[in-house]
Protein backbone atom coordinates (compact mmCIF):
# COMPACT_ATOMS: atom_id res chain seq x y z
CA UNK A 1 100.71 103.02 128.87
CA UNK A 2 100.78 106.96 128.16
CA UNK A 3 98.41 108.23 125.82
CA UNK A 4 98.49 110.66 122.78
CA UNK A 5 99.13 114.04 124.16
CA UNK A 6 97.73 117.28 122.78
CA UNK A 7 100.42 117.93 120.22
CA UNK A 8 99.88 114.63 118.80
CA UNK A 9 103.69 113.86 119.03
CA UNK A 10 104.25 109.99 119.04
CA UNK A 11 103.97 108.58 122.41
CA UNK A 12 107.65 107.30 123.51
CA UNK A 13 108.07 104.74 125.67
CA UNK A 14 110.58 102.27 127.05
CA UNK A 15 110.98 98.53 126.87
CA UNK A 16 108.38 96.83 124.58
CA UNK A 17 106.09 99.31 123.21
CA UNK A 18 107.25 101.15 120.58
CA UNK A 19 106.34 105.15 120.00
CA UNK A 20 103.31 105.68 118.16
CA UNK A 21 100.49 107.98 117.88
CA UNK A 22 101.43 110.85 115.28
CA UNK A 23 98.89 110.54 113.64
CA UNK A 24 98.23 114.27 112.17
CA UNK A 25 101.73 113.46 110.66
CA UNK A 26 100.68 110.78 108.74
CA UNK A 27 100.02 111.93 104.75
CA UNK A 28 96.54 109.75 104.56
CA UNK A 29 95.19 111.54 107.61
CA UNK A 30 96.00 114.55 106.25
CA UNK A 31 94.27 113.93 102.89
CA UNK A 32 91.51 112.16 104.63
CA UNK A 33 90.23 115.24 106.10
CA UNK A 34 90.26 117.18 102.97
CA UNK A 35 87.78 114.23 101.96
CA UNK A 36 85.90 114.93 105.11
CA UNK A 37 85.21 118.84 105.04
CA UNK A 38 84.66 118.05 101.11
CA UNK A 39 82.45 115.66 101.79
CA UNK A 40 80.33 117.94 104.73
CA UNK A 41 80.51 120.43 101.90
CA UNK A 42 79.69 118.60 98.99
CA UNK A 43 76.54 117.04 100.88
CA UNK A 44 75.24 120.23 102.33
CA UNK A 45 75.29 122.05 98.83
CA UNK A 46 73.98 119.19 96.94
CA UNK A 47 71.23 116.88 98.56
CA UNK A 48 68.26 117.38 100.70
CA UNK A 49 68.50 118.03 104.35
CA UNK A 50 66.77 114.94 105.16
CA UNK A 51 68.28 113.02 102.03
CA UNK A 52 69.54 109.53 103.80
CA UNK A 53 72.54 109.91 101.39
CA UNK A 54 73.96 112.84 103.53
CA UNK A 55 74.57 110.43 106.59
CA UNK A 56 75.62 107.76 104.68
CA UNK A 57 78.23 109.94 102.38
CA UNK A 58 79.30 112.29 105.67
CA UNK A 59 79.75 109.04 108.10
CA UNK A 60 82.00 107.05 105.20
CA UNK A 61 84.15 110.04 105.21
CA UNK A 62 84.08 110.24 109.10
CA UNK A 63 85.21 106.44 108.93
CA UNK A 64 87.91 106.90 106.66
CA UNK A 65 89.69 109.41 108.87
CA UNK A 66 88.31 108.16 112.39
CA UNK A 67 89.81 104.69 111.56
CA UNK A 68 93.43 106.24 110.31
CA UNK A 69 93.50 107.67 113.73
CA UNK A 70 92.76 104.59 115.81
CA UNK A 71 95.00 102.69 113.43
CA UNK A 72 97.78 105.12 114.80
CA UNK A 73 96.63 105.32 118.76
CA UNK A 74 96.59 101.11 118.61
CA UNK A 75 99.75 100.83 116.21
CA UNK A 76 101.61 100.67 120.02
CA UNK A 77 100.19 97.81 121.17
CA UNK A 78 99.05 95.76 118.51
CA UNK A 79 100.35 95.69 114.81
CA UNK A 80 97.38 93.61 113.71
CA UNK A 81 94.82 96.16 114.59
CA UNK A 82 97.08 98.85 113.15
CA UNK A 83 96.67 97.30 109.78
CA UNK A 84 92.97 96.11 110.30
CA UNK A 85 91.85 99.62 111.15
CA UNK A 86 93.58 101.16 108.40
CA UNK A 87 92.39 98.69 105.92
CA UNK A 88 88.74 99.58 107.37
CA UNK A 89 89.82 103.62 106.37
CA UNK A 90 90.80 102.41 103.00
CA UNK A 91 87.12 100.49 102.65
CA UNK A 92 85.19 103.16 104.29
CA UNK A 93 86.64 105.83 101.39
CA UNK A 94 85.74 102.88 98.39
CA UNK A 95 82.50 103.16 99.67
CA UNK A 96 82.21 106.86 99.45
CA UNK A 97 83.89 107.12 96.11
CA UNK A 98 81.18 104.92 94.79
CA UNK A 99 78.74 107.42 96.17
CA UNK A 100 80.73 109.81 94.11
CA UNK A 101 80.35 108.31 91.29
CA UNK A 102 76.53 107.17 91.45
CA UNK A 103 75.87 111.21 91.71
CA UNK A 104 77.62 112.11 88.59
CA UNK A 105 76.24 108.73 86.97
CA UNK A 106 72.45 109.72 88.00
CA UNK A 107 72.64 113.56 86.60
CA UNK A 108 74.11 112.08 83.52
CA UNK A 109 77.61 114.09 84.33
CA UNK A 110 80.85 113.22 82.97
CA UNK A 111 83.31 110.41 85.41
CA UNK A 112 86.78 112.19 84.18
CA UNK A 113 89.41 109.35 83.45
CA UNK A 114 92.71 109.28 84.85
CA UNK A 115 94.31 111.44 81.91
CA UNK A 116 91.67 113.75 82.19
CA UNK A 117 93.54 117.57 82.19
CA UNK A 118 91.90 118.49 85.07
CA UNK A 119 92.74 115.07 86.77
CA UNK A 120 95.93 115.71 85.92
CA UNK A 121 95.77 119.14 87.52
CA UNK A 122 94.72 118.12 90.45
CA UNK A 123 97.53 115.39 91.00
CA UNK A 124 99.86 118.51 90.61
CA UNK A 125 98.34 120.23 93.35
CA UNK A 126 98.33 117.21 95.41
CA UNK A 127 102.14 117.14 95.44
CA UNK A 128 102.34 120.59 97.17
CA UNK A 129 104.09 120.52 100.53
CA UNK A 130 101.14 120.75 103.15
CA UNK A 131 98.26 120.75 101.01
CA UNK A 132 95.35 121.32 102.52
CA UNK A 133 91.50 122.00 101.86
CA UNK A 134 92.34 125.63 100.51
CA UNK A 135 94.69 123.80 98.26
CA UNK A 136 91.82 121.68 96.74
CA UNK A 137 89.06 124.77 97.60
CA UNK A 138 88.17 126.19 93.86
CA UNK A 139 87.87 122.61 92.40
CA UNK A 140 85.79 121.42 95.54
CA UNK A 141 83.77 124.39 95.70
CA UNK A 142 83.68 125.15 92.03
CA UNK A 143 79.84 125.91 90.70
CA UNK A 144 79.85 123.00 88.61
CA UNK A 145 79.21 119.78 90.27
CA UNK A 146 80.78 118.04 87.74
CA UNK A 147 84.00 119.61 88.95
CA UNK A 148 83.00 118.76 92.81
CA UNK A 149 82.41 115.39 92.60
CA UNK A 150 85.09 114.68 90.08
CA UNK A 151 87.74 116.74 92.62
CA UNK A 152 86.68 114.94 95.71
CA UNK A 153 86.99 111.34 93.46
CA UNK A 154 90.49 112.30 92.73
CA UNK A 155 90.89 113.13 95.98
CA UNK A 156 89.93 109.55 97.61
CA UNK A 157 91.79 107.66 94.84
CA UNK A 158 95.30 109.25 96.15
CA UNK A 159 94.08 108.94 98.98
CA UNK A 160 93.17 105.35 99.30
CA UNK A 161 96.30 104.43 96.70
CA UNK A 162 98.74 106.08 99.53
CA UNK A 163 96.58 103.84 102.07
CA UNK A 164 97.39 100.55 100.38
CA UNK A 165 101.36 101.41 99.96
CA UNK A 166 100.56 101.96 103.81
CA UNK A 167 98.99 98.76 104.42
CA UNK A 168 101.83 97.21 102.39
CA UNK A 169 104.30 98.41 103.95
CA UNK A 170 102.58 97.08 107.72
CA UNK A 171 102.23 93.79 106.56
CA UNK A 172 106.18 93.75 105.67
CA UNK A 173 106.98 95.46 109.00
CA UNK A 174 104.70 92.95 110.76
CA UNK A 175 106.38 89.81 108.61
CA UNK A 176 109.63 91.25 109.35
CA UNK A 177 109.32 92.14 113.03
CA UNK A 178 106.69 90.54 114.45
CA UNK A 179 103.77 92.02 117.02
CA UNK A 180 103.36 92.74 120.49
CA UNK A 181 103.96 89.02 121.46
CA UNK A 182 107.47 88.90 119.65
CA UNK A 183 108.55 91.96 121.88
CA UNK A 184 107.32 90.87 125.22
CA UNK A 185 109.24 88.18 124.37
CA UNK A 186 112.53 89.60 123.42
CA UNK A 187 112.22 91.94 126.73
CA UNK A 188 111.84 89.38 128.82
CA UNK A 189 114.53 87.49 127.41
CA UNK A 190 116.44 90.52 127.50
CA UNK A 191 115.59 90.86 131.48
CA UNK A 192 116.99 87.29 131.99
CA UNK A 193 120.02 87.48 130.26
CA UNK A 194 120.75 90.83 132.18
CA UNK A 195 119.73 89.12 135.36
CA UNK A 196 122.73 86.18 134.44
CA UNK A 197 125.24 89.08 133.18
């Protein structure tokens, strides 16, 4: 089997393996590193150097995006991993949004609601084409930290709302077309019959 090359197109290949890879493509990925450097950011202005909640807060966001990608490398060979490693993503970036909130909660700082005007903002700038950290930059690097946390929030809930249509729409896929075993099968059926013709 090939694997990803260095412009991250989606790996092609004949017979049962479908293309995959792409991941920089995907939107989640793309979002989930915003939450990364956010998260490297937030952490570094905010905590301790040798405050455990740095690791904890910095690997979660690692996770989220680390597990998008091997969702996409193993998406070729295996359709349940693809959907167990991006369900892992999606729990990984739960996790940190709870450490989001348990700052704001702790300095006795304001958790915005969903109509909030800034929320609202930031779902605006969200629908750019190609957003990307400089998009988000004066909201996650504002001076207030109750602006920072409640940005990079916002952030993970698209973020892990676009990973559940994703998981959604796997499990259909899957359901509809079946995994890796399904398509050995149909090739080699498909050798035999050609083998008859």
């Amino acid at each position: 089997m090939q694997t990803e090359n260095n412009n991250n197109k989606p790996n092609k290949t004949e017979g049962f393996i479908p293309p995959h890879g792409g991941y920089r493509d995907l939107l989640t990925y793309k979002k989930s590193e915003i939450i990364y450097d956010g998260t490297v950011y937030f952490t570094n202005r905010f905590f301790g150097k040798y405050d455990r909640t740095v690791g904890q807060m910095v690997q979660a966001a690692r996770s989220g995006k680390q597990n998008i990608v091997e969702a996409s490398v193993a998406s070729g060979t295996s359709k349940e991993m693809e959907i167990k490693l991006t369900n892992v993503a999606r729990a990984s970036l739960e996790e940190l949004l709870i450490d989001y909130q348990d700052f704001l909660r702790t300095k006795k700082l304001s958790i915005w609601h969903k109509d909030h005007k800034l929320v609202t903002r930031l779902r605006e700038l969200n629908r750019t084409p190609d957003a990307n950290y400089d998009t988000f930059k004066k909201a996650i690097e504002n001076p207030s930290p109750e602006i920072c946390a409640n940005a990079m929030i916002s952030l993970i809930n698209i973020t892990t709302y676009l990973l559940k249509r994703q998981i959604d729409s796997l499990e259909k896929t899957f359901l509809q077309e079946g995994g890796m075993r399904e398509r050995m099968t149909k090739a080699r059926i498909e050798i035999r019959n050609r083998g008859r013709g």
